[in-house]
PDB file of N, CA and C in Angstrom:
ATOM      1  N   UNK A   1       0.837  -1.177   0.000  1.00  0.00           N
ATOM      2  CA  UNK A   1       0.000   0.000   0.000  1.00  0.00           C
ATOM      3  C   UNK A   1       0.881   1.238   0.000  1.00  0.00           C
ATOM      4  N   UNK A   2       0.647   2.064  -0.489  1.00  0.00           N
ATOM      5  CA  UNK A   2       0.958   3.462  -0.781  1.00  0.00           C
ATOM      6  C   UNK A   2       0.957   4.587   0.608  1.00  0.00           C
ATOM      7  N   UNK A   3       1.716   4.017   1.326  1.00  0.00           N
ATOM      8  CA  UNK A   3       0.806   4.879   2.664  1.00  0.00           C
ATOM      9  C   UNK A   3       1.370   6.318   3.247  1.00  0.00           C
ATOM     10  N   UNK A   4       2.569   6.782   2.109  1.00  0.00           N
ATOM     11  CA  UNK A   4       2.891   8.183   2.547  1.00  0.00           C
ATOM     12  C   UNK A   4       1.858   8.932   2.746  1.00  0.00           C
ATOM     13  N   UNK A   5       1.867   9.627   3.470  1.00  0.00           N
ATOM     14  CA  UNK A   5       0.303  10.686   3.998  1.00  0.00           C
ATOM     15  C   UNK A   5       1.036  12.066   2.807  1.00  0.00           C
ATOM     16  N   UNK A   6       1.644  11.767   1.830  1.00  0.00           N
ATOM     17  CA  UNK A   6       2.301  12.609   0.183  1.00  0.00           C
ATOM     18  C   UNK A   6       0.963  12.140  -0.391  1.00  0.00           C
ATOM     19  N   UNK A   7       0.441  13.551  -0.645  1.00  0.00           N
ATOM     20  CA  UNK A   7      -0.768  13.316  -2.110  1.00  0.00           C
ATOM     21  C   UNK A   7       0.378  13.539  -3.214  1.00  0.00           C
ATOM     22  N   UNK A   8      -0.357  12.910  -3.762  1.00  0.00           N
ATOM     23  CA  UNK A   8       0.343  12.929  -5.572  1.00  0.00           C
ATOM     24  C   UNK A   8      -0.667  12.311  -6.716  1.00  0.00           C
ATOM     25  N   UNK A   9      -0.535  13.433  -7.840  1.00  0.00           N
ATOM     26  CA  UNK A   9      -1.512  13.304  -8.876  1.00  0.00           C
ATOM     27  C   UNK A   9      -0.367  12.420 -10.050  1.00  0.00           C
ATOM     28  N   UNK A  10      -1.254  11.094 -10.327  1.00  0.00           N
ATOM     29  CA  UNK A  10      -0.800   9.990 -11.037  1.00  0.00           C
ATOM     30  C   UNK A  10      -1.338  10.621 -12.772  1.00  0.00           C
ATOM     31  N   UNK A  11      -0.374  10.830 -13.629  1.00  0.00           N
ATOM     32  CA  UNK A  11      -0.252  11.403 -14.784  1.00  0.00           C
ATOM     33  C   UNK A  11      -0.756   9.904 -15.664  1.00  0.00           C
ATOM     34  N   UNK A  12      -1.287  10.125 -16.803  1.00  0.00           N
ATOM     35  CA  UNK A  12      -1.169   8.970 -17.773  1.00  0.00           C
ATOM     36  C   UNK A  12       0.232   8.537 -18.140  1.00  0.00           C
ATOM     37  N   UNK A  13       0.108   7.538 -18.820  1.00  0.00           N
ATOM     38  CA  UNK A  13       1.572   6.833 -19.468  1.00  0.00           C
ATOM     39  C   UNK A  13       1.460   7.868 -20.657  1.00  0.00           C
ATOM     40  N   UNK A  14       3.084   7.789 -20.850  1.00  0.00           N
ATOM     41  CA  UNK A  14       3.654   8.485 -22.417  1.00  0.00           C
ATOM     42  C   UNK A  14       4.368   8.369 -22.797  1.00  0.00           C
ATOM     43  N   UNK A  15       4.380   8.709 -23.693  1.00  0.00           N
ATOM     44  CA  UNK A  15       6.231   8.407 -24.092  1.00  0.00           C
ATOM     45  C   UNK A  15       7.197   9.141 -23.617  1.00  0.00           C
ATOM     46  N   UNK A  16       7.983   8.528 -23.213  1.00  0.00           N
ATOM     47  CA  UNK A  16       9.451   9.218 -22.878  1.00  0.00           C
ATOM     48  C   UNK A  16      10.279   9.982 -23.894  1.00  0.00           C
ATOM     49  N   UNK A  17      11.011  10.962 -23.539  1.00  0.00           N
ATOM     50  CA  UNK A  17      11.514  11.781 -25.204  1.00  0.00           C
ATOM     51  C   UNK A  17      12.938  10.736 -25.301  1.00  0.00           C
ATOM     52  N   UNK A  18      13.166  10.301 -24.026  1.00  0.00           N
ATOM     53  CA  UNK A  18      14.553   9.422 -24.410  1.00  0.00           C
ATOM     54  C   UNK A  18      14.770   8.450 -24.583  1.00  0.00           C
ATOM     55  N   UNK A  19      13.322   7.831 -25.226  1.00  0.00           N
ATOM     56  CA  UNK A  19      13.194   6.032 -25.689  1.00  0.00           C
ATOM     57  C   UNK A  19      12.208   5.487 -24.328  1.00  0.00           C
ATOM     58  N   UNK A  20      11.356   4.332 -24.391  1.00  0.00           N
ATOM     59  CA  UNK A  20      10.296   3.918 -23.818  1.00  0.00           C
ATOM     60  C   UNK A  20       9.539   4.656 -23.757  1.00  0.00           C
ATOM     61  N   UNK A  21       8.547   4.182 -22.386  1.00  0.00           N
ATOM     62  CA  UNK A  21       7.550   4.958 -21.709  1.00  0.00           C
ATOM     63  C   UNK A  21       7.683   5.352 -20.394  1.00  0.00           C
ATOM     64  N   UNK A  22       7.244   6.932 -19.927  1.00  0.00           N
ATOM     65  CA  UNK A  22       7.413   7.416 -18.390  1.00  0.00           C
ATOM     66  C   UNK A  22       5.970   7.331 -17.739  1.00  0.00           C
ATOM     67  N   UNK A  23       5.364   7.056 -16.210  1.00  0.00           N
ATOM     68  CA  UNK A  23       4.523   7.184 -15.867  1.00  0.00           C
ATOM     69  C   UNK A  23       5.126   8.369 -14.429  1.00  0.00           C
ATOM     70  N   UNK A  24       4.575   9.439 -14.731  1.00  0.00           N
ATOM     71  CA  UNK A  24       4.608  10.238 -13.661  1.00  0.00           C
ATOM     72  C   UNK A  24       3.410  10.826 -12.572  1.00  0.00           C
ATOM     73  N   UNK A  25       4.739  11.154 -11.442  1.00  0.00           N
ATOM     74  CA  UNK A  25       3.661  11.392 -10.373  1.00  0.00           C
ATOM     75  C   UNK A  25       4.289  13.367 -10.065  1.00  0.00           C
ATOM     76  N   UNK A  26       3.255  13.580  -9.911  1.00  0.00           N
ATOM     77  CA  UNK A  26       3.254  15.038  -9.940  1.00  0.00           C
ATOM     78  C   UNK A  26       3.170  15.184  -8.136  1.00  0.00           C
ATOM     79  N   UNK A  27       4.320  15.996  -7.441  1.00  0.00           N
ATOM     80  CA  UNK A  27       3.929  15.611  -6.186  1.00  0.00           C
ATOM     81  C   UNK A  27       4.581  16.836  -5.148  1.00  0.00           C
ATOM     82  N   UNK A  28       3.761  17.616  -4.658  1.00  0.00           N
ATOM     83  CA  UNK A  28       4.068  18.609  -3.439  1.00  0.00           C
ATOM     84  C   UNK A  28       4.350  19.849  -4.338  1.00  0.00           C
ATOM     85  N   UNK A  29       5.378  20.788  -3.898  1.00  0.00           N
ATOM     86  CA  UNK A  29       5.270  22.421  -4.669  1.00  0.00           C
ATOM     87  C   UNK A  29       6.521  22.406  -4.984  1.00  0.00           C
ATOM     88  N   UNK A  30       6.708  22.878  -6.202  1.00  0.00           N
ATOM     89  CA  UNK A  30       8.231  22.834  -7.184  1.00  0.00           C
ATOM     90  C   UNK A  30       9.382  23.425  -5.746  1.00  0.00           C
ATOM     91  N   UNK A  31      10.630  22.948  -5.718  1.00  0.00           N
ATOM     92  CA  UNK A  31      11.598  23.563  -5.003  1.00  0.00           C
ATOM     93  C   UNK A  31      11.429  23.220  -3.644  1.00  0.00           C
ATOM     94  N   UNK A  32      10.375  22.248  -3.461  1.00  0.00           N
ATOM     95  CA  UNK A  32      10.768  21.776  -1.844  1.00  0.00           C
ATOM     96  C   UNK A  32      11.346  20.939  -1.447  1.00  0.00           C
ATOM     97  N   UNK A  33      12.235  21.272  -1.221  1.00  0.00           N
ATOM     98  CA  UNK A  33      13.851  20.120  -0.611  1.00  0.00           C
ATOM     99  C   UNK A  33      12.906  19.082   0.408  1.00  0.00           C
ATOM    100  N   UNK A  34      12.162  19.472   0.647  1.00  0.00           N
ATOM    101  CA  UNK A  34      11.267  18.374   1.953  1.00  0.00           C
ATOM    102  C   UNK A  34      10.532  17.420   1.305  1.00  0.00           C
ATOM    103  N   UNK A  35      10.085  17.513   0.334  1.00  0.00           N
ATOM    104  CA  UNK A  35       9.029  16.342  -0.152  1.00  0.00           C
ATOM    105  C   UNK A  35       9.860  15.156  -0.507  1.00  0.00           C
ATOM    106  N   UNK A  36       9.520  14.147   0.604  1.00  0.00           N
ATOM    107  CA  UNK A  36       9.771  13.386   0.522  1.00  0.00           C
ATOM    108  C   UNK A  36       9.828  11.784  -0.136  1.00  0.00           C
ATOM    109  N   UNK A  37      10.677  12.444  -1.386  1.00  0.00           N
ATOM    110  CA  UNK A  37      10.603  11.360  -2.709  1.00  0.00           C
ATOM    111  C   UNK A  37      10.876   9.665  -2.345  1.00  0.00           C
ATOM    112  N   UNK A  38      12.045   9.935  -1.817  1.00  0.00           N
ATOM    113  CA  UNK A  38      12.610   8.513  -1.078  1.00  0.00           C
ATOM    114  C   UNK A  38      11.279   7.719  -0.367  1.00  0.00           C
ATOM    115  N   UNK A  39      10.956   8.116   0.547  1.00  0.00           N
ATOM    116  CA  UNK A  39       9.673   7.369   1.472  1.00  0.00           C
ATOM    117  C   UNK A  39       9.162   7.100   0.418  1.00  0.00           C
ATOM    118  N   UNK A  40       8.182   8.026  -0.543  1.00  0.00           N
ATOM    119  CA  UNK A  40       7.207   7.864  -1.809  1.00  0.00           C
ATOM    120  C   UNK A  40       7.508   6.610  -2.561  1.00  0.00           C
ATOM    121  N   UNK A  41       8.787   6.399  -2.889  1.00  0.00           N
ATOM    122  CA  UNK A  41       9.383   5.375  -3.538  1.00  0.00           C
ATOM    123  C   UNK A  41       9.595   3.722  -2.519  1.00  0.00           C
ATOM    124  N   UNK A  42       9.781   4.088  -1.402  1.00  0.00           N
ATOM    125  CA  UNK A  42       9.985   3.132  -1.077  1.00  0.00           C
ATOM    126  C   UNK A  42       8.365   2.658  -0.284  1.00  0.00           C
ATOM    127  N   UNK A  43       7.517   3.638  -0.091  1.00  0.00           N
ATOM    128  CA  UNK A  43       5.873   3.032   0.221  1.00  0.00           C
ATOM    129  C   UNK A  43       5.412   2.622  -1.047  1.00  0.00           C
ATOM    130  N   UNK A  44       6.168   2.850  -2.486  1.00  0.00           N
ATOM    131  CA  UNK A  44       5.817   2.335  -4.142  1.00  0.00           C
ATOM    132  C   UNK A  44       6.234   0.889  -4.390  1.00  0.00           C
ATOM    133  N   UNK A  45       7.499   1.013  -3.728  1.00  0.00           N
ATOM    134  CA  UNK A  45       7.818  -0.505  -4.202  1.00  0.00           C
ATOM    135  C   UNK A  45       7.238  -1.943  -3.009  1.00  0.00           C
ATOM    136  N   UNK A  46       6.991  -1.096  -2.077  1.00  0.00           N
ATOM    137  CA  UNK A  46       5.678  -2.336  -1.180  1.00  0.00           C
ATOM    138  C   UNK A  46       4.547  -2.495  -2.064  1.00  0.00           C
ATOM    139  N   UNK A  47       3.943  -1.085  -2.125  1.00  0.00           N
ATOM    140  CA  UNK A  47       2.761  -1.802  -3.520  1.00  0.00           C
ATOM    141  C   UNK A  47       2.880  -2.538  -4.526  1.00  0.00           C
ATOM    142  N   UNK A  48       4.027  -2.210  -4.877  1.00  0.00           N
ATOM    143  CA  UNK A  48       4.231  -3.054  -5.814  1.00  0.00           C
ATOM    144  C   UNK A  48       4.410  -4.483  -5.511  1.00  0.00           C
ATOM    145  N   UNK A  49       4.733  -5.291  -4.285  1.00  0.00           N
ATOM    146  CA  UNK A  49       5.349  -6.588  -3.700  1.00  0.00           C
ATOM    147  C   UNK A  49       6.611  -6.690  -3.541  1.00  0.00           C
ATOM    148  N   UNK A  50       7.439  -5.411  -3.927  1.00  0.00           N
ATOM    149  CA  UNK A  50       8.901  -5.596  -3.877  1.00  0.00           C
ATOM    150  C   UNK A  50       9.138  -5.213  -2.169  1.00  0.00           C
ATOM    151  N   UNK A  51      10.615  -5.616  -2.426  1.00  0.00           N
ATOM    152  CA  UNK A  51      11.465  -5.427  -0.759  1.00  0.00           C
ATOM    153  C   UNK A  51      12.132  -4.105  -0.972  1.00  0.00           C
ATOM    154  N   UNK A  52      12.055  -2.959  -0.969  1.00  0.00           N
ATOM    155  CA  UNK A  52      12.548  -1.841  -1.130  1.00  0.00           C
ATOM    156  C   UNK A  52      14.053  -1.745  -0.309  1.00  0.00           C
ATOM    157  N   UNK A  53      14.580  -2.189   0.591  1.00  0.00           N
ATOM    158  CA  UNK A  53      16.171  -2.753   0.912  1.00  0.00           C
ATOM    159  C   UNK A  53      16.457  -3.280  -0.542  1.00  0.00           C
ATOM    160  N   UNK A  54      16.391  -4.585  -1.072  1.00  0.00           N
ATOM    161  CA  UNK A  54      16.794  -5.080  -2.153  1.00  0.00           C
ATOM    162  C   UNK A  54      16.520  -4.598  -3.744  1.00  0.00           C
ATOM    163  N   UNK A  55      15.528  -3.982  -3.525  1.00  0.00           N
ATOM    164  CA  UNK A  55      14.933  -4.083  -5.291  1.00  0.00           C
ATOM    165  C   UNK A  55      14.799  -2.621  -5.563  1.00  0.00           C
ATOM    166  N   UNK A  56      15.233  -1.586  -4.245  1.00  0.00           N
ATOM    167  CA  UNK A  56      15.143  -0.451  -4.842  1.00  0.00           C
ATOM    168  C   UNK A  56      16.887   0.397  -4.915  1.00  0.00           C
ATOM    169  N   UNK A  57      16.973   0.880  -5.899  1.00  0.00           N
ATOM    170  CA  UNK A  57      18.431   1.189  -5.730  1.00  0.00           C
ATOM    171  C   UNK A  57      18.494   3.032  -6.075  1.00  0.00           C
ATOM    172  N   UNK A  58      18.964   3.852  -5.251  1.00  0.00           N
ATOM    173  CA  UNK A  58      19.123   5.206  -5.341  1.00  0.00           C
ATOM    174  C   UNK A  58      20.458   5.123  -4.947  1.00  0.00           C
ATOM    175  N   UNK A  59      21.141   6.655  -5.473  1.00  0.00           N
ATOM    176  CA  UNK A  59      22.581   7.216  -4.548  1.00  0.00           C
ATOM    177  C   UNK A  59      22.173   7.019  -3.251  1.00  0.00           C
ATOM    178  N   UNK A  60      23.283   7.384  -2.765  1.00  0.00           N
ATOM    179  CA  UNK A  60      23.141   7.847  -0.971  1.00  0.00           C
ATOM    180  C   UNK A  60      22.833   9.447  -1.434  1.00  0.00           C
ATOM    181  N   UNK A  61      21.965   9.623  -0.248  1.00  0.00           N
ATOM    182  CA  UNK A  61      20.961  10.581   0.171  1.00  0.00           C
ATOM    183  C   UNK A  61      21.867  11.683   0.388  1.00  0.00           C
ATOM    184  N   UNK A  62      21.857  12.979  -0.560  1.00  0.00           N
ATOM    185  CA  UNK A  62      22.382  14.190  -0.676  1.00  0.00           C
ATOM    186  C   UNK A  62      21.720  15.489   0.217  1.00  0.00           C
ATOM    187  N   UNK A  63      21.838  16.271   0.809  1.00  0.00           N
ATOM    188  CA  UNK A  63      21.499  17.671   1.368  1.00  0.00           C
ATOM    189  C   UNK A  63      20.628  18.327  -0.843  1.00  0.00           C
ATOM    190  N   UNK A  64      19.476  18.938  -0.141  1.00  0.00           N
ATOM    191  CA  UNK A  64      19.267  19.221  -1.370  1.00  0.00           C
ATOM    192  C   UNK A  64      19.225  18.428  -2.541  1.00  0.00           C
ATOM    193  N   UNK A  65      19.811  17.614  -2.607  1.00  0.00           N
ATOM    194  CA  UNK A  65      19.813  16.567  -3.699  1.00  0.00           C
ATOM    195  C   UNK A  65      18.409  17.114  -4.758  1.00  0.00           C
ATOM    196  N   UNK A  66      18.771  17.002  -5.908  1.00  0.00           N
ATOM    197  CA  UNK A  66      17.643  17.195  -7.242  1.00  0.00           C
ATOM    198  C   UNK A  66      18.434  16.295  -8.110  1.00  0.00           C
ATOM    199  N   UNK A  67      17.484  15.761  -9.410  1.00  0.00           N
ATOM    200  CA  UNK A  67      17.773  15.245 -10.657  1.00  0.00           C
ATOM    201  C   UNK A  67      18.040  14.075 -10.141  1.00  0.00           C
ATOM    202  N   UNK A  68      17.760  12.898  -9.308  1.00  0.00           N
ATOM    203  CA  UNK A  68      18.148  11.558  -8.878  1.00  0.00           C
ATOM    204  C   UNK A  68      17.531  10.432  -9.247  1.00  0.00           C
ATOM    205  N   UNK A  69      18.774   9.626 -10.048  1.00  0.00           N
ATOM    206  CA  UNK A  69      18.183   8.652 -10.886  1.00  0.00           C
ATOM    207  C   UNK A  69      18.303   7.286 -10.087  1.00  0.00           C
ATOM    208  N   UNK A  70      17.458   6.159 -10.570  1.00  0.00           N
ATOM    209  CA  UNK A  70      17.536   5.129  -9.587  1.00  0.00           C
ATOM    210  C   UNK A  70      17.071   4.114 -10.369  1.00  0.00           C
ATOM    211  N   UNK A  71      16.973   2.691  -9.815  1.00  0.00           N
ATOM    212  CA  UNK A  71      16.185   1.768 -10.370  1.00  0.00           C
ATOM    213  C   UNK A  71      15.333   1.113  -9.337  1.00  0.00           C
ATOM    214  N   UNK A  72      14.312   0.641  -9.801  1.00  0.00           N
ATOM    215  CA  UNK A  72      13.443  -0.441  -8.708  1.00  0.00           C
ATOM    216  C   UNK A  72      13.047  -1.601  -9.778  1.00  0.00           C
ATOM    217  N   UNK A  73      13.646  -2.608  -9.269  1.00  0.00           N
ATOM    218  CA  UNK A  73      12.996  -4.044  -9.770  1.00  0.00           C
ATOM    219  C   UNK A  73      11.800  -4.199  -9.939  1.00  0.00           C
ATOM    220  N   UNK A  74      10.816  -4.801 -10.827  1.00  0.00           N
ATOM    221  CA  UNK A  74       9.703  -5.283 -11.053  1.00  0.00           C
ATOM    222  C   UNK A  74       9.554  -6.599 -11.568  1.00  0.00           C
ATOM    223  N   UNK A  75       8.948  -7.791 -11.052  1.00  0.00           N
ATOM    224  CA  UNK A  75       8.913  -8.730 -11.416  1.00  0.00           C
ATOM    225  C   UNK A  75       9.975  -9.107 -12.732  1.00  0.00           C
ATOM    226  N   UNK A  76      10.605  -8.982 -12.591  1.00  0.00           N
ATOM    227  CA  UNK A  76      12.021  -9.465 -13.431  1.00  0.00           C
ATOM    228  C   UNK A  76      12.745  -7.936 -14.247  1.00  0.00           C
ATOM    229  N   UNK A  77      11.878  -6.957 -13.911  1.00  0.00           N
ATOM    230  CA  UNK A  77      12.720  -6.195 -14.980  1.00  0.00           C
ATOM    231  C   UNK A  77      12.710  -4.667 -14.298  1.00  0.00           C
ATOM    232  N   UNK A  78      13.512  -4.527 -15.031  1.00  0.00           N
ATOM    233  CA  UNK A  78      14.243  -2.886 -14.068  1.00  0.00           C
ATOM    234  C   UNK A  78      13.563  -1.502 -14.635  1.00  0.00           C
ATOM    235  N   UNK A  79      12.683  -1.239 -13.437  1.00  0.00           N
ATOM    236  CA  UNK A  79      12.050   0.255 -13.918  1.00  0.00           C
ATOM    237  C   UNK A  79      13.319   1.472 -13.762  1.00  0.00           C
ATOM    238  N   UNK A  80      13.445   2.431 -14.545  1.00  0.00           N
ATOM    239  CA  UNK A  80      14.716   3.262 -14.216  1.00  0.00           C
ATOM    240  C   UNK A  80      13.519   4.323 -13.100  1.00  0.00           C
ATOM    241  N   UNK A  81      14.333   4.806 -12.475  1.00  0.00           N
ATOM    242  CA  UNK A  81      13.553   5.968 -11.751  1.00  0.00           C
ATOM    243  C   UNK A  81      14.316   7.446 -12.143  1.00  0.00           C
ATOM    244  N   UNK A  82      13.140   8.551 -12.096  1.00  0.00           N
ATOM    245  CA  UNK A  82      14.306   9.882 -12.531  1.00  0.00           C
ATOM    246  C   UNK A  82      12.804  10.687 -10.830  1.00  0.00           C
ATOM    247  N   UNK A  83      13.645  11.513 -10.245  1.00  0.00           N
ATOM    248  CA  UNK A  83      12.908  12.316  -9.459  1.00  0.00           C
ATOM    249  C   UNK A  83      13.602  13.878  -9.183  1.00  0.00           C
ATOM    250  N   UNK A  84      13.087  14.810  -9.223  1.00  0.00           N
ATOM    251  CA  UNK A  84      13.607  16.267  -9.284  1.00  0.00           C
ATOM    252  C   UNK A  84      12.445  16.730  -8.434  1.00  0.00           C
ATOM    253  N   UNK A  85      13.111  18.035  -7.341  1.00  0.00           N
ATOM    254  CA  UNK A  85      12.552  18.687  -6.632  1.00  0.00           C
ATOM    255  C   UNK A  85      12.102  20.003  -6.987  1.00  0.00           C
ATOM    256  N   UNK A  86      12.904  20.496  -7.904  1.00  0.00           N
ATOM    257  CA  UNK A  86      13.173  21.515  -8.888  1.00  0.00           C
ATOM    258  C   UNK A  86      11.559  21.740  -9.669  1.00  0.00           C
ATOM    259  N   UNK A  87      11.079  20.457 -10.116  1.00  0.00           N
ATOM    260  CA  UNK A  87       9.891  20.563 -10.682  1.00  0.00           C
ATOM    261  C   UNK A  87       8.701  19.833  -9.833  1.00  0.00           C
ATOM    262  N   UNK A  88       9.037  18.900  -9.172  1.00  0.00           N
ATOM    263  CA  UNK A  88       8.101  18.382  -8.003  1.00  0.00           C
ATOM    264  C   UNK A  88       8.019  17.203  -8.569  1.00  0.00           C
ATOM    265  N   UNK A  89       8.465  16.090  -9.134  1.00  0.00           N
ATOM    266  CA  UNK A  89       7.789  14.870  -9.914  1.00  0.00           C
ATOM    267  C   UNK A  89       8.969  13.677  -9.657  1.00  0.00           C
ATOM    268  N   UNK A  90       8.154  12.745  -9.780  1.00  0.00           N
ATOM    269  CA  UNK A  90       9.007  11.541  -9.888  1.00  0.00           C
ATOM    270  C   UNK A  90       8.587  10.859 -11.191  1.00  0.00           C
ATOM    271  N   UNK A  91       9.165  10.519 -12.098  1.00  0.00           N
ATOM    272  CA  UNK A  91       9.099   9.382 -13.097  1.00  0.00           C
ATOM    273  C   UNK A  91       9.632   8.028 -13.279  1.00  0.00           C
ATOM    274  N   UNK A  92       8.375   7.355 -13.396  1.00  0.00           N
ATOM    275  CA  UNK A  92       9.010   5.194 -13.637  1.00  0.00           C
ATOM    276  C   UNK A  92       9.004   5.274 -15.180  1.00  0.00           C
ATOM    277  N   UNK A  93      10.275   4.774 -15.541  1.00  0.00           N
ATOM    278  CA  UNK A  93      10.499   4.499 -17.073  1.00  0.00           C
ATOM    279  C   UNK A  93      10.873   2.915 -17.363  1.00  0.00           C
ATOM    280  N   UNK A  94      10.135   2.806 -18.094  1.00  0.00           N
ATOM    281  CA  UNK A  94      10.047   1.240 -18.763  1.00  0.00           C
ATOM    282  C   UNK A  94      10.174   1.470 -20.299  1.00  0.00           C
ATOM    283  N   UNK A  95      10.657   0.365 -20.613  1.00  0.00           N
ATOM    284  CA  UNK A  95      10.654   0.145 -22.453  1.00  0.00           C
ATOM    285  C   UNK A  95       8.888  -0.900 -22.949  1.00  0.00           C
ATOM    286  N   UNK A  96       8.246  -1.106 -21.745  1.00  0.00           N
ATOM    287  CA  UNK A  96       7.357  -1.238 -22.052  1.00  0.00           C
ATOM    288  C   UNK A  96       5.887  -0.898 -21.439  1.00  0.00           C
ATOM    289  N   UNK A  97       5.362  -0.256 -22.351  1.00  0.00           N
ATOM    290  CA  UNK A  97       4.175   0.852 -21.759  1.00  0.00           C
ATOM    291  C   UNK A  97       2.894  -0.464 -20.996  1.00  0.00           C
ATOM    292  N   UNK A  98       3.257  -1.561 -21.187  1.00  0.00           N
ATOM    293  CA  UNK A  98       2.170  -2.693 -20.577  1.00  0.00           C
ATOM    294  C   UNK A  98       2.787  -3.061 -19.322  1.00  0.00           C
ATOM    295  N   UNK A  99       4.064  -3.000 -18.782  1.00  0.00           N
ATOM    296  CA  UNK A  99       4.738  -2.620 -17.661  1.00  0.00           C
ATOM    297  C   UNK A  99       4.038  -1.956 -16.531  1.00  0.00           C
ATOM    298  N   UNK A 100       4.329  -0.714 -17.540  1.00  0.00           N
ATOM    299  CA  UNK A 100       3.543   0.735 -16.659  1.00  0.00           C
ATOM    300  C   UNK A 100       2.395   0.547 -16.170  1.00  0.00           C
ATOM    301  N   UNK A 101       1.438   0.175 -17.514  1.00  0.00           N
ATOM    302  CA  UNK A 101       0.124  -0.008 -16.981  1.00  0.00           C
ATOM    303  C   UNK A 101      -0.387  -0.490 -15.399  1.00  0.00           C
ATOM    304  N   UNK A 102      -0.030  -1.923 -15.440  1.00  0.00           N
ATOM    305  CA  UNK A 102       0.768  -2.786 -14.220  1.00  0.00           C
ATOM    306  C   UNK A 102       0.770  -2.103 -12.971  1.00  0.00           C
ATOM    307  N   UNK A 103       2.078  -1.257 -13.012  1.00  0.00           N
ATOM    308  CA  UNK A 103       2.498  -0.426 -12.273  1.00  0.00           C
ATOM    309  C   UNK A 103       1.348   0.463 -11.677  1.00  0.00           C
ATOM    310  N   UNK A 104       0.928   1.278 -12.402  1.00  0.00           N
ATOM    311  CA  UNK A 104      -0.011   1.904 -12.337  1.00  0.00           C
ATOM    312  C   UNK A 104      -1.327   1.544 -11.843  1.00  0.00           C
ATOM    313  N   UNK A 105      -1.813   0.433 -12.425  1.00  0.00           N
ATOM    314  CA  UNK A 105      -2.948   0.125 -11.927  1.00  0.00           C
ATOM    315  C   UNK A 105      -2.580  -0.605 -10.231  1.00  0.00           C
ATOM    316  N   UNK A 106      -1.605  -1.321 -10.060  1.00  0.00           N
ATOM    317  CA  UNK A 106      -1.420  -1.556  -8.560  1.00  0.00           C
ATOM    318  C   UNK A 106      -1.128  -0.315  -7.463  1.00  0.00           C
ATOM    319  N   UNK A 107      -0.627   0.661  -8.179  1.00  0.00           N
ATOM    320  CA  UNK A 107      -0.866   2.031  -7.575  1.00  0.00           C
ATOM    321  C   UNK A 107      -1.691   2.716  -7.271  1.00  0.00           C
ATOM    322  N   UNK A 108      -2.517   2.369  -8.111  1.00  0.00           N
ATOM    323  CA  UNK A 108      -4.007   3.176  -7.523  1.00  0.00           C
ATOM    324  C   UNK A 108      -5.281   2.035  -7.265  1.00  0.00           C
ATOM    325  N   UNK A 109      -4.950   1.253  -6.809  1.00  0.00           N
ATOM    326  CA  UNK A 109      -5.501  -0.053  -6.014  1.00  0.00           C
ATOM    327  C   UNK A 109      -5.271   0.011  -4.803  1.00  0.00           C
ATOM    328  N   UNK A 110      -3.720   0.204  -4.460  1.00  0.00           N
ATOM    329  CA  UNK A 110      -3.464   0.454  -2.870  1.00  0.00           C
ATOM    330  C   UNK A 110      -3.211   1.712  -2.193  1.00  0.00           C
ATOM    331  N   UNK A 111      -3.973   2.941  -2.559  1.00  0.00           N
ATOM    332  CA  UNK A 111      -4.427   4.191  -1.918  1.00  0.00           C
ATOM    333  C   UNK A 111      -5.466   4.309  -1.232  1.00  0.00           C
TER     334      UNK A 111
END
């Protein structure tokens, strides 16, 4: 379940400009070093059934940190993650938009 007490507005799938598909989450007010992406991601990959210790992979955690790319496992295959504070959003990128769907629909199942 999804249980950050973080609202976030779940965008349709699209295409990515840099190959696949992105599903984004639009989340808190551009430039807030506080919104807490990490938790978001790691209450995402419980919905999803993953172990967020193992299957989710980010840098180590920066002061300010923006533009942070990552991966989280999905049943065999690697979603890339991109998240910026700068604009407020996190994006899951897959090479396949039936992935996302997936993704997506178990996301807004466990809210």
């Amino acid at each position: 379940m999804v249980t950050s007490r973080l609202s976030f507005e779940l965008q349709p799938i699209e295409p990515n400009p840099q190959g696949g598909w992105k599903l984004v989450f639009f989340v808190g007010d551009s430039f807030d070093y506080t919104t807490p992406f990490r938790a978001l991601l790691s209450d995402t990959a419980q919905a999803l059934g993953q172990d967020p210790q193992t299957d989710l992979e980010l840098p180590p955690y920066e002061d300010f940190e923006d533009f942070v790319e990552g991966t989280l496992r999905f049943e065999g295959t690697m979603l890339r993650i991109y998240y910026e504070h700068s604009l407020s959003y996190l994006a899951l990128i897959s090479d396949s938009q039936d992935t996302l769907q997936v993704v997506a629909d178990r996301i807004q199942a466990s809210r």
